[in-house]
Structure formats: structure tokens, C-alpha cells
C-alpha atoms as a PDB file:
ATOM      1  CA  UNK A   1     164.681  -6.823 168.885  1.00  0.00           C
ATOM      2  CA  UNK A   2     165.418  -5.252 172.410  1.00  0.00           C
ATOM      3  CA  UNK A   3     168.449  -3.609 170.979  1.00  0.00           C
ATOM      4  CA  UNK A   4     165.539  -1.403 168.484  1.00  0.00           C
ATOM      5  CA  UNK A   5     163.613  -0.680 171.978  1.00  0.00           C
ATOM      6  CA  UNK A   6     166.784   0.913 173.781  1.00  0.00           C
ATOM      7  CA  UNK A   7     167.707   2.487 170.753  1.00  0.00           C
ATOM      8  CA  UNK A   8     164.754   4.294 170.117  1.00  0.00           C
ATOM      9  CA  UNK A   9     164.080   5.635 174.197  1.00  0.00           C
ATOM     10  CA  UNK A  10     168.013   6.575 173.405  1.00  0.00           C
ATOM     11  CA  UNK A  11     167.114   8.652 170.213  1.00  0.00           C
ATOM     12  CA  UNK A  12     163.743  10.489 172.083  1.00  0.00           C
ATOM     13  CA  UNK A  13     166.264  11.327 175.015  1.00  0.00           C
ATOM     14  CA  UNK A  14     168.755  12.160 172.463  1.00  0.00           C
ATOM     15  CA  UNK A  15     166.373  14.591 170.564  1.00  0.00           C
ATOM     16  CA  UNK A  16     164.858  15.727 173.625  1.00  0.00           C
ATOM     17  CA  UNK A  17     167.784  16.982 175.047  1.00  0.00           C
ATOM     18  CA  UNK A  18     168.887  18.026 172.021  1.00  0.00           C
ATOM     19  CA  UNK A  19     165.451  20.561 171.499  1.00  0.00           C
ATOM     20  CA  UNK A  20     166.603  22.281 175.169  1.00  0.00           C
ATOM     21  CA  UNK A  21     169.925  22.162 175.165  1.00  0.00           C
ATOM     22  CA  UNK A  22     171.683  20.866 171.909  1.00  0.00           C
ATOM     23  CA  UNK A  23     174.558  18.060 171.888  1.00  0.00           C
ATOM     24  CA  UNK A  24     172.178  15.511 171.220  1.00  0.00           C
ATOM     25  CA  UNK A  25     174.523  13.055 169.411  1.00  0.00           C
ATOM     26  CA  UNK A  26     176.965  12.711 172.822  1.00  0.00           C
ATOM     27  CA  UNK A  27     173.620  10.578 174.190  1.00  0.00           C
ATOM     28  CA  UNK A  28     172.943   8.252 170.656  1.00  0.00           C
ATOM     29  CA  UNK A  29     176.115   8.020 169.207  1.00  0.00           C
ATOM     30  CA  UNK A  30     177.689   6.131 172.086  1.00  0.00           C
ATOM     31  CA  UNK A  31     174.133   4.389 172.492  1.00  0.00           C
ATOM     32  CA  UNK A  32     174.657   3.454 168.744  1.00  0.00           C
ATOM     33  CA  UNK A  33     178.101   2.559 169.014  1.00  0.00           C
ATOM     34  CA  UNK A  34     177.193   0.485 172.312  1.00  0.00           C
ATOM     35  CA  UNK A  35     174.062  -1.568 170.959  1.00  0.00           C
ATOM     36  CA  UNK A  36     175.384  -2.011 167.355  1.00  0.00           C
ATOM     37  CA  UNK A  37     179.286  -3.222 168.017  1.00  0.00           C
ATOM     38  CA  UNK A  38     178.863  -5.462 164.763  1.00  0.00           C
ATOM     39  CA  UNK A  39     178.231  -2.095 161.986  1.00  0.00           C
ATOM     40  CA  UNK A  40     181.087   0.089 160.679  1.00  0.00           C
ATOM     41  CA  UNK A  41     181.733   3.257 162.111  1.00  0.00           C
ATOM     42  CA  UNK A  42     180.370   5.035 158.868  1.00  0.00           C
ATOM     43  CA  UNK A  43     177.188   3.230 159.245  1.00  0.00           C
ATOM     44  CA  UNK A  44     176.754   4.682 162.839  1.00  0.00           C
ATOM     45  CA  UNK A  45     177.885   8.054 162.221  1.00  0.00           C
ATOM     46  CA  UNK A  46     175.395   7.787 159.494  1.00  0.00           C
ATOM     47  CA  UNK A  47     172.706   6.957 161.523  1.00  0.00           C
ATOM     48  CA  UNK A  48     173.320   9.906 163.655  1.00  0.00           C
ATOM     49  CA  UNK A  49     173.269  12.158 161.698  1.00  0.00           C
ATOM     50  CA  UNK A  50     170.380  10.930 159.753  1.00  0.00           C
ATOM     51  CA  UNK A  51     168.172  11.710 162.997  1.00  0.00           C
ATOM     52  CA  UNK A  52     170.603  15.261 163.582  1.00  0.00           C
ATOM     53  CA  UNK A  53     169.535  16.776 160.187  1.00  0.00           C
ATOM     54  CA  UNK A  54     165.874  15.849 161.045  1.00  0.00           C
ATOM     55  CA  UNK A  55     165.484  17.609 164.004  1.00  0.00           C
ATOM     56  CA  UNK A  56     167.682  20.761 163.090  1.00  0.00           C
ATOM     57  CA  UNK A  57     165.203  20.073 159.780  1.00  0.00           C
ATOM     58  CA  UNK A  58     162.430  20.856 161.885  1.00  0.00           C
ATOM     59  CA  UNK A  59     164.135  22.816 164.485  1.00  0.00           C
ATOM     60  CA  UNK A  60     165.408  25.348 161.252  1.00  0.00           C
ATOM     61  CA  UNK A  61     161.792  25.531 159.876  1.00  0.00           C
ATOM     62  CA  UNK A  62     160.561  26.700 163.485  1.00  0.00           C
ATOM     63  CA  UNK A  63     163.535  29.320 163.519  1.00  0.00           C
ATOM     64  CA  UNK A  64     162.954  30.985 160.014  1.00  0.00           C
ATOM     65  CA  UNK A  65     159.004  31.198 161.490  1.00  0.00           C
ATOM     66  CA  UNK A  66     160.390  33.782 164.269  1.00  0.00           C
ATOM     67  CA  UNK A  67     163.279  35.292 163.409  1.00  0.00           C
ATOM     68  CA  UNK A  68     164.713  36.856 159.886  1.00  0.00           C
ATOM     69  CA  UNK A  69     167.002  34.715 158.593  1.00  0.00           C
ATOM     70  CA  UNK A  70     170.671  35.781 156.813  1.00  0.00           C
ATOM     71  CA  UNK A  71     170.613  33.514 153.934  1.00  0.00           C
ATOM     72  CA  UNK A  72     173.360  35.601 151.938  1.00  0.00           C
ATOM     73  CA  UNK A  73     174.970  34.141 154.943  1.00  0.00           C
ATOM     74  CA  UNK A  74     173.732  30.719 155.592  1.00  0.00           C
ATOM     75  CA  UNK A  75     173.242  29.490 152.158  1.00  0.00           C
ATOM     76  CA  UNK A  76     177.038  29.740 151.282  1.00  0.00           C
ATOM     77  CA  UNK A  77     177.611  28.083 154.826  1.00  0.00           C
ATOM     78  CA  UNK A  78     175.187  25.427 154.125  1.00  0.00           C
ATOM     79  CA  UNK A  79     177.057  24.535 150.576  1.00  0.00           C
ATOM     80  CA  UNK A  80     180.178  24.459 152.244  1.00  0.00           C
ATOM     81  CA  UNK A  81     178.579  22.192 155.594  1.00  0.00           C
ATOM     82  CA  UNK A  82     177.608  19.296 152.468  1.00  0.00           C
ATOM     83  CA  UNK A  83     181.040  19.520 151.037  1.00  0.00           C
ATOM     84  CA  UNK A  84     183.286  19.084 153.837  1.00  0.00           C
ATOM     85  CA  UNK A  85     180.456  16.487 155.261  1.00  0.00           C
ATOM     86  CA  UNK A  86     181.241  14.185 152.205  1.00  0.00           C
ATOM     87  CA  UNK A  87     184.994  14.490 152.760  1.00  0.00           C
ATOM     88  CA  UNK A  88     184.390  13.748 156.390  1.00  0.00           C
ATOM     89  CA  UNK A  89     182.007  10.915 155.873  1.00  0.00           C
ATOM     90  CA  UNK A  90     184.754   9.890 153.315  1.00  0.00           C
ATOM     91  CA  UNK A  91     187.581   9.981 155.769  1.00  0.00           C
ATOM     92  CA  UNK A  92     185.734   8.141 158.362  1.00  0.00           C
ATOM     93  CA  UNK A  93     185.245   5.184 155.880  1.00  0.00           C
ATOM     94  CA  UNK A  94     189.090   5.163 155.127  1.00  0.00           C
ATOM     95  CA  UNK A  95     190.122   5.245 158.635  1.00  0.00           C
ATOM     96  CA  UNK A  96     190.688   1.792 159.684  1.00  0.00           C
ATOM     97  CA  UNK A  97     187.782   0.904 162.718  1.00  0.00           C
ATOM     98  CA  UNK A  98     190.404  -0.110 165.407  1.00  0.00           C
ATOM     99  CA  UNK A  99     191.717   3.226 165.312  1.00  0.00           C
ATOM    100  CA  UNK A 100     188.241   4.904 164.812  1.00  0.00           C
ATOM    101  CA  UNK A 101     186.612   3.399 167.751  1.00  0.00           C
ATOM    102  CA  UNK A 102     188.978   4.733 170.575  1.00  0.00           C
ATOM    103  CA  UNK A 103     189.208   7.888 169.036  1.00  0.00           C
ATOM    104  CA  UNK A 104     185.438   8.548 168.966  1.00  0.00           C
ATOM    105  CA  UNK A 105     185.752   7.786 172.426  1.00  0.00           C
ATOM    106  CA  UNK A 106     188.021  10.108 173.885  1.00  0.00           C
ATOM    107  CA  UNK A 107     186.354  12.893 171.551  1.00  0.00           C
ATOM    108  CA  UNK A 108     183.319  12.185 172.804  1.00  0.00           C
ATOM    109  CA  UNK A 109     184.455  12.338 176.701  1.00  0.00           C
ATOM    110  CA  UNK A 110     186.493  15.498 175.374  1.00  0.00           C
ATOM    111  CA  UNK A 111     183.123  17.564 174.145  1.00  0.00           C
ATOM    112  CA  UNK A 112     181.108  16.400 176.651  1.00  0.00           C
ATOM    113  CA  UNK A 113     182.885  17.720 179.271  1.00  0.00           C
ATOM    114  CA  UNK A 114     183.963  21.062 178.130  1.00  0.00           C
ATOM    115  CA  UNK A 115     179.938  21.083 177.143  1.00  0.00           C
ATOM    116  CA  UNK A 116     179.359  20.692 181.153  1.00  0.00           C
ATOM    117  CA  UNK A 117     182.314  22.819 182.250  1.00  0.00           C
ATOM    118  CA  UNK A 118     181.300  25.560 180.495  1.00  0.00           C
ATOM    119  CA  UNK A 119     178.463  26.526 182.365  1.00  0.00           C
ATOM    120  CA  UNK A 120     177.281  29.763 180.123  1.00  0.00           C
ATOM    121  CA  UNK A 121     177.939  27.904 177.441  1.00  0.00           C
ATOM    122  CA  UNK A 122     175.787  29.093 174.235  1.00  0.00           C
ATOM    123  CA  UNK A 123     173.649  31.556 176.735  1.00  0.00           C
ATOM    124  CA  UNK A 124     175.209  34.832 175.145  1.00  0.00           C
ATOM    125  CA  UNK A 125     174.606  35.587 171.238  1.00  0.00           C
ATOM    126  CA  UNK A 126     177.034  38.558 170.431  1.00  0.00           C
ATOM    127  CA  UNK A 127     177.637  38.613 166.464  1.00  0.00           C
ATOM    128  CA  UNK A 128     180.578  40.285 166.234  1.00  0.00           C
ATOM    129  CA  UNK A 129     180.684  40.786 162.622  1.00  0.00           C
ATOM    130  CA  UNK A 130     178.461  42.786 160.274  1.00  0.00           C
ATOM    131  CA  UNK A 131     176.035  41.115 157.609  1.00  0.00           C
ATOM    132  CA  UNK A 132     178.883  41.533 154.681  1.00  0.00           C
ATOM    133  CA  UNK A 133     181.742  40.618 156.688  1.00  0.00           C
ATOM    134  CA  UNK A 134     179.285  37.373 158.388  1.00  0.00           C
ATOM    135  CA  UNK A 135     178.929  36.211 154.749  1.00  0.00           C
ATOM    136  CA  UNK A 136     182.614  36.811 153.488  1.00  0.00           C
ATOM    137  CA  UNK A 137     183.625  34.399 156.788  1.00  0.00           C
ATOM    138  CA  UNK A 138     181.839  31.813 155.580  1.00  0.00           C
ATOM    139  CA  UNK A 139     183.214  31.116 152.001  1.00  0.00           C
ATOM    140  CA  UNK A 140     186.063  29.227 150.936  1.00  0.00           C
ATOM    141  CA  UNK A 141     189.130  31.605 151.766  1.00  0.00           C
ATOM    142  CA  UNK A 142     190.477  32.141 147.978  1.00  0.00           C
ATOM    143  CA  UNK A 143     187.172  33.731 146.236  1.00  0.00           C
END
């Protein structure tokens, strides 16, 4: 029952950071992986990123609010986000866990420090494509 305690304060601090600064899931998915040893690594993954699509859910719905949205551009993106995710999710349930463990690991110490050593990291929007080109980029390369 203490494991539910830790793991909530770990998904508020997740999300909280997460609302300021993004990367979110480097704070609960080794929380996850740490206070739940005995689920798959499908089932934590899961997890995550059951709470990640709620708060970019609500975090999105904020957004549109205040600034014009490109769907011709995000839609297509979108379609193409819940294809690959299935594949992923697919590929992590293949992949046997004694493998997947370690490897989580070291990509987790591997974004979270590029995330601190690049200090203007995600301060600077530049698009550098225009609104046809932006939604070209973002389908399938053979249509």
C-alpha cells in the first residue's frame, strides 16, 4: 500500500515538472520501474504513458485555447504517432525483459542528460518550413 503513496507523490512531481519543463516520464518511469519490479515492461510503459497522454490531453486543450492550431499538419502527425505507438508497444512486448530492463536504463541516463546539457534546450521555436511543406514532412514518405 506504501508502494501506491510513493507512486502517486512520483506521478504529481512527474506531471509537475512535466507542465514547466516537459520530460516528465524520466521522473515516473524509473519510479515505476523501481516500485513495481514484479510487472512486465509493457505494463509499465503502459502506465506511463497512460498519465503522458492525460496531461498533454489537457495540456493540448489549453494550447488550441491560445494559439491557432495547424491541424492539416497535426492531424496526419497524430495518425501516424498511434500507428507507430502500436508497433512500439508491440515490440516492447516481444523483447525479452532481461534485455529490456538494462536498456531502458541506459536510455533513460542517455536523455536525461543531454536534456540537462543542453541548457537552451526547447527555448527557441524557429519553424523552418512553410505550412505545405510542415504537413508534407509529416506523412508516410511514399504518398
Amino acid at each position: 500500500m506504501i508502494e501506491i503513496g510513493i507512486l502517486c507523490f512520483f506521478a504529481f512531481f512527474a506531471g509537475f515538472i512535466d507542465s514547466i519543463a516537459g520530460g516528465g516520464g524520466l521522473i515516473q518511469l524509473p519510479a515505476l520501474f523501481i516500485f513495481l519490479p514484479h510487472l512486465s515492461v509493457a505494463t509499465l510503459f503502459g502506465t506511463n504513458k497512460l498519465a503522458s497522454i492525460a496531461g498533454t490531453s489537457i495540456a493540448s486543450v489549453q494550447y488550441a485555447r491560445h494559439i491557432e492550431i495547424n491541424w492539416k499538419a497535426t492531424l496526419p502527425a497524430t495518425c501516424a504517432a498511434l500507428v507507430f505507438s502500436f508497433f512500439g508497444a508491440r515490440a516492447v512486448s516481444i523483447i525479452d525483459p532481461k534485455v529490456m530492463r538494462p536498456l531502458v536504463l541506459f536510455m533513460l541516463i542517455a536523455i536525461a542528460l543531454y536534456t540537462f546539457i543542453q541548457k537552451d534546450f526547447g527555448t527557441l521555436h524557429a519553424p523552418k518550413l512553410n505550412t505545405t511543406n510542415n504537413t508534407l514532412s509529416v506523412l508516410p514518405q511514399g504518398y
